[in-house]
Protein backbone atom coordinates (compact mmCIF):
# COMPACT_ATOMS: atom_id res chain seq x y z
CA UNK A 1 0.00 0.00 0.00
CA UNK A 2 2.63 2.35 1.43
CA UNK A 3 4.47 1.69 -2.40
CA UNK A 4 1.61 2.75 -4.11
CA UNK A 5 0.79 5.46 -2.67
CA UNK A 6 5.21 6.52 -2.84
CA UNK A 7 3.99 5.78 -6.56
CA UNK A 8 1.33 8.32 -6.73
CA UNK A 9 2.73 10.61 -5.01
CA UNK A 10 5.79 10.47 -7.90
CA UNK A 11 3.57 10.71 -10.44
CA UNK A 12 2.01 13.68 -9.19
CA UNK A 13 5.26 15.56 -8.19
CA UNK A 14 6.54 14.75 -12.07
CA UNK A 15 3.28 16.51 -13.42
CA UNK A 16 3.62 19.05 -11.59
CA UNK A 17 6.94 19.54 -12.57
CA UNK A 18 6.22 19.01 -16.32
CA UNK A 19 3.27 21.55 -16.07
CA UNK A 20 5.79 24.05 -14.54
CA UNK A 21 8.24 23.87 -17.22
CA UNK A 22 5.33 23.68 -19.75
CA UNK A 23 4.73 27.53 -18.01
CA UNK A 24 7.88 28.34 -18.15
CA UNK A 25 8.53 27.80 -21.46
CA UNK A 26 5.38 29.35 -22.68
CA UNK A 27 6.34 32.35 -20.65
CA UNK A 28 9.53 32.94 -22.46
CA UNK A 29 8.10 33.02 -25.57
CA UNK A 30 5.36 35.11 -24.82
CA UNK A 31 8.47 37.30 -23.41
CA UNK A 32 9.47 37.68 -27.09
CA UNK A 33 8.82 41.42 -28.06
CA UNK A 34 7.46 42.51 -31.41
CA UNK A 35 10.12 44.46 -33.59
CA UNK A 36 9.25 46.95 -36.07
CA UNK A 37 10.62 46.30 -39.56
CA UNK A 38 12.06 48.61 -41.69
CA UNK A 39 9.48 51.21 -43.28
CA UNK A 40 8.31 50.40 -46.75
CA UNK A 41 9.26 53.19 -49.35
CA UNK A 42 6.87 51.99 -52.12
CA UNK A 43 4.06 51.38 -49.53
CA UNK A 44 3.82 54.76 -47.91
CA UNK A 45 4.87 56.91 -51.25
CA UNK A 46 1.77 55.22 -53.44
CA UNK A 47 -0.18 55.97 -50.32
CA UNK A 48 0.66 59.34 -50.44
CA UNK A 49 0.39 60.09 -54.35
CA UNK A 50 -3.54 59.35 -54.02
CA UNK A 51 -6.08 61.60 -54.38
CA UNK A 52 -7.22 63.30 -50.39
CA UNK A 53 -9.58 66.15 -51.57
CA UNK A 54 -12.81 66.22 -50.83
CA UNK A 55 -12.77 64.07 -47.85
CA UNK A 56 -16.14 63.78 -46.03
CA UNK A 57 -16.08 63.80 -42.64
CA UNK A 58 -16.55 60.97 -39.91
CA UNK A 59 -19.79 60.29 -39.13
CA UNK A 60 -21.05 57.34 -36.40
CA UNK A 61 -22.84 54.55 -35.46
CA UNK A 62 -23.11 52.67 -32.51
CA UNK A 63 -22.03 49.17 -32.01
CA UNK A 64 -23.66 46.20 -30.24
CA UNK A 65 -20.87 47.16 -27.65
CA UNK A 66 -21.94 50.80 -27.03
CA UNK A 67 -18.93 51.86 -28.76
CA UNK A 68 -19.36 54.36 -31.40
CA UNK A 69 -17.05 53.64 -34.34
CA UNK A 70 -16.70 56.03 -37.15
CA UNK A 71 -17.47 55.51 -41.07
CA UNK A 72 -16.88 58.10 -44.12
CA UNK A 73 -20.24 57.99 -46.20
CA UNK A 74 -19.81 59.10 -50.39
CA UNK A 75 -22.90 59.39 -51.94
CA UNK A 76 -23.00 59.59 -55.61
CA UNK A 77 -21.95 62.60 -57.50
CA UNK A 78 -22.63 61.29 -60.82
CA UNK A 79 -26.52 59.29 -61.78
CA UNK A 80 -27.72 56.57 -58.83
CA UNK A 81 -27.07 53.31 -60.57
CA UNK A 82 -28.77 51.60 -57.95
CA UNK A 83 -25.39 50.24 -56.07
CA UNK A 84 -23.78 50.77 -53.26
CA UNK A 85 -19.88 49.18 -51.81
CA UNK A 86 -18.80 49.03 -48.36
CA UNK A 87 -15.24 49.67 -48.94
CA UNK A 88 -12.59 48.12 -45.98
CA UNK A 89 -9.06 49.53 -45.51
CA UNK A 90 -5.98 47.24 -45.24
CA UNK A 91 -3.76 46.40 -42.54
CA UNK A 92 -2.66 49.68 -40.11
CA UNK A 93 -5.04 51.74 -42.19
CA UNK A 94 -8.33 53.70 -41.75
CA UNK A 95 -10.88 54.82 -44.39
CA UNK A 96 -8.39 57.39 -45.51
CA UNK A 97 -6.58 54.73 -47.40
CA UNK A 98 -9.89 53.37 -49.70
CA UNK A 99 -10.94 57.71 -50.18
CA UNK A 100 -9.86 57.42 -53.96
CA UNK A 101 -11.75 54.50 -54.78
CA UNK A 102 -14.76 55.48 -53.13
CA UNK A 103 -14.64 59.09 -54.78
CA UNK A 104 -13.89 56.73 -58.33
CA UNK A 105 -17.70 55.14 -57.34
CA UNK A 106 -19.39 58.15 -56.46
CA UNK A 107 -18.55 59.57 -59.62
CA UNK A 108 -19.92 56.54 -61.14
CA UNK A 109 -23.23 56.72 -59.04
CA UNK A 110 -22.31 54.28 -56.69
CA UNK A 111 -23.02 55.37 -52.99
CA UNK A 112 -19.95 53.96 -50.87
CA UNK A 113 -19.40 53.87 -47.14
CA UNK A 114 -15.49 53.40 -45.78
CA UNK A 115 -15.55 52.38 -42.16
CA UNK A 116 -12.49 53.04 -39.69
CA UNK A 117 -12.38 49.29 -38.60
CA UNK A 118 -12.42 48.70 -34.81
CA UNK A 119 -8.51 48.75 -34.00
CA UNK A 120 -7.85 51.75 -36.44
CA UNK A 121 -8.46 55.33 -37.36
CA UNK A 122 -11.20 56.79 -34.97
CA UNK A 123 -12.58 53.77 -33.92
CA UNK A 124 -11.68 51.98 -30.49
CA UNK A 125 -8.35 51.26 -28.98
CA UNK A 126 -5.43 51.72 -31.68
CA UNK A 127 -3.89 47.93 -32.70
CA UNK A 128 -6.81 46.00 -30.72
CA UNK A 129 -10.10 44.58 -30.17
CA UNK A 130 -12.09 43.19 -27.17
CA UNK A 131 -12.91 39.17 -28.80
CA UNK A 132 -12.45 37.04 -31.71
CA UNK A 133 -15.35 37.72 -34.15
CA UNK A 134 -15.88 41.59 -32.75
CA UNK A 135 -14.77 42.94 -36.46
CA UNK A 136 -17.69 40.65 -37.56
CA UNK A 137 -20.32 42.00 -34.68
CA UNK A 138 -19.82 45.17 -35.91
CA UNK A 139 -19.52 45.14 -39.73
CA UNK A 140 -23.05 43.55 -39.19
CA UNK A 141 -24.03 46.28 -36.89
CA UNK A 142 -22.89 48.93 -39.45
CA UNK A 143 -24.92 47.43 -41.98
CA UNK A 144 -27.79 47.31 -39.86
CA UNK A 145 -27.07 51.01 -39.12
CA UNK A 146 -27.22 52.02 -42.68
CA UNK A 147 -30.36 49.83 -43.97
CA UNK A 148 -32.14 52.15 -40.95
CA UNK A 149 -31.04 54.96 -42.48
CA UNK A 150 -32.70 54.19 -45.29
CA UNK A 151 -29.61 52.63 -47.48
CA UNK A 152 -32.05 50.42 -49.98
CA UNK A 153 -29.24 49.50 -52.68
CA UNK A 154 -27.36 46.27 -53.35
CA UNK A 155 -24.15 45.90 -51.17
CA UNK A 156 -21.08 44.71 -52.51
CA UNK A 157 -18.34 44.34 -49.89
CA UNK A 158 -14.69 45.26 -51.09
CA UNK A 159 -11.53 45.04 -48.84
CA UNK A 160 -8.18 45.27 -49.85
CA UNK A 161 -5.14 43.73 -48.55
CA UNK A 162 -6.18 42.58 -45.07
CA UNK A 163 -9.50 44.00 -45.73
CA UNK A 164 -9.83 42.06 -48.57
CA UNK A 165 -8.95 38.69 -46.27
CA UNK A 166 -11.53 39.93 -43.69
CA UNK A 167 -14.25 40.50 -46.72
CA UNK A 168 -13.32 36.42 -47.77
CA UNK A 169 -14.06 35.88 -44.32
CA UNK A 170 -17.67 37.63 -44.20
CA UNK A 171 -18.00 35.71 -47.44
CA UNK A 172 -18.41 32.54 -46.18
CA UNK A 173 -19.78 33.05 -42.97
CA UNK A 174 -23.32 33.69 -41.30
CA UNK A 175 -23.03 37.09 -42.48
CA UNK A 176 -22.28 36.75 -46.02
CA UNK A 177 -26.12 37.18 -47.19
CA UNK A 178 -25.83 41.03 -46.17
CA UNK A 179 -23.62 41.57 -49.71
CA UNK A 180 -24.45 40.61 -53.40
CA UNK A 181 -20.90 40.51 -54.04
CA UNK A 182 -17.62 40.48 -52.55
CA UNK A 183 -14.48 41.96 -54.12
CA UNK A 184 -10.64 41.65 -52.82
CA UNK A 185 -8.57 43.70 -53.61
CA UNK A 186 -4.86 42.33 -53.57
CA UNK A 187 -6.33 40.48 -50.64
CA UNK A 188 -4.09 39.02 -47.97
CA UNK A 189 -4.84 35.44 -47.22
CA UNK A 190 -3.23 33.87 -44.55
CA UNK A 191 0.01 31.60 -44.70
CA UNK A 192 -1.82 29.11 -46.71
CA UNK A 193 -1.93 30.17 -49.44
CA UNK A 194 0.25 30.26 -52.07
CA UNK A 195 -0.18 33.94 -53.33
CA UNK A 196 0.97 35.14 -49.97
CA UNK A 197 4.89 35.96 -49.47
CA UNK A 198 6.92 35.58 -46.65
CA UNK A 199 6.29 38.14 -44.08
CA UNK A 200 4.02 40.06 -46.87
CA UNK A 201 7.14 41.13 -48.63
CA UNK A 202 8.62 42.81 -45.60
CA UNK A 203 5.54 44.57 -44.62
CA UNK A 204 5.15 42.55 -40.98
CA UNK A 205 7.24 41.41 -38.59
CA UNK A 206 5.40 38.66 -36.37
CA UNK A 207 6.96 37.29 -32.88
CA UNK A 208 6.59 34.16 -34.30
CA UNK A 209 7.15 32.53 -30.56
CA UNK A 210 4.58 34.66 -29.15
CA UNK A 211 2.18 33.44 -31.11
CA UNK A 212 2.50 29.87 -30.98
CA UNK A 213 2.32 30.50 -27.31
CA UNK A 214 -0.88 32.13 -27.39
CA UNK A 215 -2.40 29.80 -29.69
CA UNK A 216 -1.42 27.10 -27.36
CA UNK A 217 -3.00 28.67 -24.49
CA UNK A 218 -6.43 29.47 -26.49
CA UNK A 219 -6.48 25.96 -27.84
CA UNK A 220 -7.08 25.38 -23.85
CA UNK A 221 -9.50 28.62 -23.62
CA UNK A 222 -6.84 30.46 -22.10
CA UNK A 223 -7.07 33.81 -23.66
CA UNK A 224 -5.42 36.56 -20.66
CA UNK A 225 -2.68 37.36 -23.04
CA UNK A 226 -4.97 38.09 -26.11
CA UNK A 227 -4.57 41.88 -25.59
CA UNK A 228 -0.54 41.88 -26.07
CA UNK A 229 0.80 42.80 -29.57
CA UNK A 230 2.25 40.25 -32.07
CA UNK A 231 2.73 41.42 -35.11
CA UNK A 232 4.31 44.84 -36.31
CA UNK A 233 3.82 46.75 -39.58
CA UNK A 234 6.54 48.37 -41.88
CA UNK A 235 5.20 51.90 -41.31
CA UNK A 236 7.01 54.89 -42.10
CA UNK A 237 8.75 56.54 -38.72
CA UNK A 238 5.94 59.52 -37.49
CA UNK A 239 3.49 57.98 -39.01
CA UNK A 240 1.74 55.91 -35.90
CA UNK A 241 -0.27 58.94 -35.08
CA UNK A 242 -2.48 58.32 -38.09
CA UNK A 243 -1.71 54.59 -38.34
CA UNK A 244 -1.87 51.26 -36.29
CA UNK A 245 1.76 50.16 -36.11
CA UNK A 246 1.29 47.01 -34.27
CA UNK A 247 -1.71 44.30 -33.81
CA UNK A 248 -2.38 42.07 -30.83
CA UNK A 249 -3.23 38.91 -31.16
CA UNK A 250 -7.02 38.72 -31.36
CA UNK A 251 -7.24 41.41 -33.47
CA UNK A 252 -4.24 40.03 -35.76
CA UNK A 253 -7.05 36.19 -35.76
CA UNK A 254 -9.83 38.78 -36.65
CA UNK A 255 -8.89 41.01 -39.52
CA UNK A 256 -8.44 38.26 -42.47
CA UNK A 257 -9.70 35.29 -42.73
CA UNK A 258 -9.09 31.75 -40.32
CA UNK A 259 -5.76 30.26 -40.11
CA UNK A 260 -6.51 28.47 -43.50
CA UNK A 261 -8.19 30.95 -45.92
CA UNK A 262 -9.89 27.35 -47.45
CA UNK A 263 -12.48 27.56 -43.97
CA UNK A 264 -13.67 30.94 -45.88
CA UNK A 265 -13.39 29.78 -49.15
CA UNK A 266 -15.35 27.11 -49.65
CA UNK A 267 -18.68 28.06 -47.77
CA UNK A 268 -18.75 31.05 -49.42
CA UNK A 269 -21.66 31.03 -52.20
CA UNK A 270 -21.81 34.29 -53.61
CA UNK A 271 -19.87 35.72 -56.56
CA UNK A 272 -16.37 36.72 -55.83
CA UNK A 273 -13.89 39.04 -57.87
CA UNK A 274 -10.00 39.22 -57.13
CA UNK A 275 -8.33 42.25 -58.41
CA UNK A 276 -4.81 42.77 -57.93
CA UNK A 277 -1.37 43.65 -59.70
CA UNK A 278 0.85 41.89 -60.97
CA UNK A 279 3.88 44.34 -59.61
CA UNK A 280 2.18 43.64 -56.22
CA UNK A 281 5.44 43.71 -53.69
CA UNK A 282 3.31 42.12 -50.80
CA UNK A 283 1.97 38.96 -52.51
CA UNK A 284 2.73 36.74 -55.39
CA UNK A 285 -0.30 38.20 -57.33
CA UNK A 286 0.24 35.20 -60.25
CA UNK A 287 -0.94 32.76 -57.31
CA UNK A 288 -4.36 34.03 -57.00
CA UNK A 289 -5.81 31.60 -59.39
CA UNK A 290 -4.22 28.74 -57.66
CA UNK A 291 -5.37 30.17 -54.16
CA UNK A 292 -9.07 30.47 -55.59
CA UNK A 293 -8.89 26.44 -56.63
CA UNK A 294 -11.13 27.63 -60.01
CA UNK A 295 -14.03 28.03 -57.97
CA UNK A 296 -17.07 28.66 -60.59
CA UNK A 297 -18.29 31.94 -58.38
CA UNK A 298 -15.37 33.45 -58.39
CA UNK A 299 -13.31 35.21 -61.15
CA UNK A 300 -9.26 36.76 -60.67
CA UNK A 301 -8.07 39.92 -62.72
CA UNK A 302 -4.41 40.89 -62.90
CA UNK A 303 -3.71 44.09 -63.75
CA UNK A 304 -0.08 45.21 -65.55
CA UNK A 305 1.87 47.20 -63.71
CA UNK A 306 0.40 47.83 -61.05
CA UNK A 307 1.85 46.96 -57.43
CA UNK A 308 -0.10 46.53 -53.90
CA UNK A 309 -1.67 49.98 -53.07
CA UNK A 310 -2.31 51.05 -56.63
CA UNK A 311 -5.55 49.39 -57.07
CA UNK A 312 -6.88 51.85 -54.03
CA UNK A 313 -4.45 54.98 -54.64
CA UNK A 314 -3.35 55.29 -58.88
CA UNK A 315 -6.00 57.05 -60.84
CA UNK A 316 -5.82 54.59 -63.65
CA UNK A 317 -5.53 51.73 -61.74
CA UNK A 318 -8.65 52.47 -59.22
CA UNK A 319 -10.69 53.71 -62.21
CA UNK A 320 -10.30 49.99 -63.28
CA UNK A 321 -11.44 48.94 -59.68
CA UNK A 322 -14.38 51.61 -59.94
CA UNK A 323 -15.83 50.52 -63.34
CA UNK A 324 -15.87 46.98 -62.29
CA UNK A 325 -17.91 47.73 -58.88
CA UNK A 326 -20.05 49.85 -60.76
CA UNK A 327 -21.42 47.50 -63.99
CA UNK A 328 -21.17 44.22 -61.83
């Protein structure tokens, strides 16, 4: 008796020791920090060649939260064709960075509305979000909003870069009968797929150890550590007043689409466009047919010369974008 419970009592000890070193290690690697890369030239100076006149101001709604989160509304300057785009912003953006697209639709009678995504811009805390699926909640709540205003017209949801892997996302889930269409825009979709390059071409810089030490703790519904940052973006130096420089980790899950983009891809039913250019310096833009598996809803468009932020920033490149939005 007395050596089985001497057994037990082993057992229990070397558990408890394993478990501690388990901590341990996890605790080191969440210890990793996030470093910022080096700023992008080409990123920040197509950015800055777009068109910013005319800007509407920010208007709000109110989340299911109580948060109010703030949206730029375009309505058409040329004739109503009976369309309207919800237009999301990429990774560290706000609706600043979609303005000369959605100008592009209003001329061509197409009302748009550019939401600062919780986590950016004007809306909630900079480079977070409170839960997994929030981004969701409230794209659904902003829609909501603007049907009782009285929007009446066909939604088509367009997102570029990370917007664009967040609008893949809406595509196939509960939410994806609120849009007619969905459009990415040199859409950023996950590691799995092949159009995506390593680190998005030098535009994030992941603690890679953090990480896989949060996603171990979730995977046991441990989520304390959700808040801290794990990714940084290849902003230009100044610029973090206007732009998020770093995501945590739930936000980081949230905008773009589930670990495998193939969890969005194939539940979503409605017709899809990808639009991006071939110069693109963030992703391998000749892989978007591959990452789309020749899915019959959904159609991919490369463009010549163009790289990652002209399809929302270069005249002729978002007039290309515009058309398309407006006669689909």
């Amino acid at each position: 008796m007395a050596s089985i419970l001497t057994f037990a009592v082993r057992g229990i000890v070397w558990l408890l020791a394993a478990a501690g070193l388990v901590a341990l290690v996890l605790a080191g690697m969440i210890a990793v920090p996030v470093s910022r890369p080096k700023a992008l030239a080409s990123i920040a100076d197509t950015a800055r060649s777009a068109y910013r006149g005319d800007v509407p101001p920010l208007q709000y709604f109110q989340a299911r939260d109580g948060s109010n989160l703030a949206y730029r509304r375009y309505t058409p300057s040329g004739p109503s064709v009976n369309r309207a785009a919800l237009l999301i912003h990429g990774s560290s953006g706000s609706s600043i960075a979609v303005h000369a697209l959605a100008k592009a639709l209003a001329a061509r009678g197409v009302e748009s509305i550019a939401p600062d995504m919780r986590g950016h811009g004007a809306s909630g805390t900079r480079g977070d979000i409170a839960y997994l699926g929030q981004l969701d909640d409230d794209l659904a709540d902003l829609v909501g909003h603007l049907r009782g205003q009285g929007l009446a017209s066909p939604l088509t949801l367009a997102g570029h870069s990370s917007g664009g892997g967040f609008a893949l996302r809406v595509a196939g889930s509960v939410n994806q009968g609120l849009f007619a269409r969905t459009v990415l825009l040199s859409p950023y979709l996950g590691l799995k797929s092949p159009s995506t390059r390593e680190n998005a071409g030098g535009w994030a810089s992941p603690s890679v150890p953090r990480i896989i030490a949060l996603s171990v703790l979730q995977s046991f519904g441990v989520t304390c550590c959700s808040q801290l940052p794990v990714v940084a973006f290849a902003v230009q130096p100044g610029s973090t007043r206007i732009l998020s420089s770093e995501y945590s980790f739930r936000l980081l899950q949230n905008f773009g689409t589930h670990r495998d983009y193939r969890l969005d891809l194939d539940p979503a039913n409605g017709p899809i466009s990808v639009i991006a250019g071939r110069n693109d310096e963030l992703m391998f833009a000749d892989k978007y047919r591959e990452a789309m598996q020749s899915k019959a809803n959904i159609d991919v468009r490369v463009l010549d010369d163009a790289n990652h932020m002209d399809v929302v920033s270069t005249a002729s490149f978002v007039a290309v974008v515009a058309d398309d939005l407006a006669t689909r």
